[in-house]
Protein backbone atom coordinates (compact mmCIF):
# COMPACT_ATOMS: atom_id res chain seq x y z
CA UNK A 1 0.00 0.00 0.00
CA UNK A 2 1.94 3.24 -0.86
CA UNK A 3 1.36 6.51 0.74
CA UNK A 4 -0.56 9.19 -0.06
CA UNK A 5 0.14 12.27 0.98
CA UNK A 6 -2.21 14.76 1.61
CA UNK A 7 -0.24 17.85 0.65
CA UNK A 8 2.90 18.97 -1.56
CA UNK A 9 5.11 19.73 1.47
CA UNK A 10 6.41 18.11 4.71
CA UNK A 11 6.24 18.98 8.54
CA UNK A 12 9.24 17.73 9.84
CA UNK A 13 10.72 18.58 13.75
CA UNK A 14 13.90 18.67 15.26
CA UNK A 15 14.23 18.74 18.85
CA UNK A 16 17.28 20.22 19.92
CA UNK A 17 19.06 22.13 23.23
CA UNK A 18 20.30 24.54 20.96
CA UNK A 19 17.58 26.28 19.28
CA UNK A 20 19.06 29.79 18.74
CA UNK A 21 22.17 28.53 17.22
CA UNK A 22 19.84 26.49 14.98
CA UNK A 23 17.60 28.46 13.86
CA UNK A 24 20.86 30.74 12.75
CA UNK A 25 21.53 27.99 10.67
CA UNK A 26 18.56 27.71 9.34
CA UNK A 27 17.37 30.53 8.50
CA UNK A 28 20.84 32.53 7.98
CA UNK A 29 23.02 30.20 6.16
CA UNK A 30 20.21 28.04 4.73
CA UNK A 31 17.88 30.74 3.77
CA UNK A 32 14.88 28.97 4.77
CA UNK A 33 11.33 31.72 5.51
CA UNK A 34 11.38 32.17 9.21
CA UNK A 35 7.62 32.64 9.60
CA UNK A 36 7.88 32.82 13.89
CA UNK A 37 8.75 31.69 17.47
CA UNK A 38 6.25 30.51 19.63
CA UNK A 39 6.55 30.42 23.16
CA UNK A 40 4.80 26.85 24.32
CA UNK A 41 5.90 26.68 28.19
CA UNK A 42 2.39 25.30 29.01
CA UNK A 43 2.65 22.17 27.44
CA UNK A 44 6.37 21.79 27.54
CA UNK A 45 8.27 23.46 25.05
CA UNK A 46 10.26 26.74 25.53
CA UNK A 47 10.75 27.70 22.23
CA UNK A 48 9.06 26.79 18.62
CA UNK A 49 10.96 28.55 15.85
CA UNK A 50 8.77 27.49 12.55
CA UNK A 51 10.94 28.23 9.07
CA UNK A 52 9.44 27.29 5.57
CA UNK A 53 10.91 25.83 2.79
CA UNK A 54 8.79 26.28 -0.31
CA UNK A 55 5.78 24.10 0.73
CA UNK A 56 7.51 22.13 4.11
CA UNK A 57 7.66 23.49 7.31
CA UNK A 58 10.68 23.09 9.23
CA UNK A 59 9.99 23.17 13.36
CA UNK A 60 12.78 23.81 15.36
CA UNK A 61 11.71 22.93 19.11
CA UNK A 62 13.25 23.65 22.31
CA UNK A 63 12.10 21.79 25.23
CA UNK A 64 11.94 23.48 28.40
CA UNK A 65 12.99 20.87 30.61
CA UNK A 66 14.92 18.10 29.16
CA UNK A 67 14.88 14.66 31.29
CA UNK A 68 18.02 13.45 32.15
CA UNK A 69 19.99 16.38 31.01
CA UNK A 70 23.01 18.01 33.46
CA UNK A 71 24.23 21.15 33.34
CA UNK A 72 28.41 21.07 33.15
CA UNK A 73 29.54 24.01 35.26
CA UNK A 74 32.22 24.68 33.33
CA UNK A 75 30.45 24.83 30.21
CA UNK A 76 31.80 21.44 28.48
C-alpha cells in the first residue's frame, strides 16, 4: 500500500538544546522563511521557531525541561 500524501510539502521537527544557534543555521546560512517563534511553556516546550521551505515546514523545538539532562559548570 503506498502513501498518499495529503499535501505537496512536509512537517518535519527537530528537537534540539540549541535552538538559537539552529535556527541561525537555518534561516541565515540556509535561507529557509522564518515565519515565527512561539513560546509553548504550558505544554512543555520553551521555544518553537517554525521556518518554511517552499511548501515544508521546518519546526525547530526547544524543550523546556529536558529529562536526564546536566548542566556542566564549566560549560563542556
Amino acid at each position: 500500500m503506498a502513501l498518499q500524501p495529503t499535501k505537496e510539502g512536509f512537517d518535519l521537527g527537530i528537537v534540539t538544546s540549541n535552538g538559537d544557534e539552529m535556527l541561525a543555521f537555518y534561516r541565515d546560512v540556509l535561507g529557509l522563511e522564518f515565519e515565527a517563534t512561539l513560546n509553548m511553556e504550558k505544554v512543555g516546550i520553551a521555544q518553537m521557531h517554525r521556518l518554511w521551505a517552499n511548501k515544508s515546514l521546518l519546526k525547530l523545538v526547544v524543550p523546556g525541561v529536558v529529562v536526564g539532562m546536566v548542566e556542566d559548570p564549566d560549560g563542556n
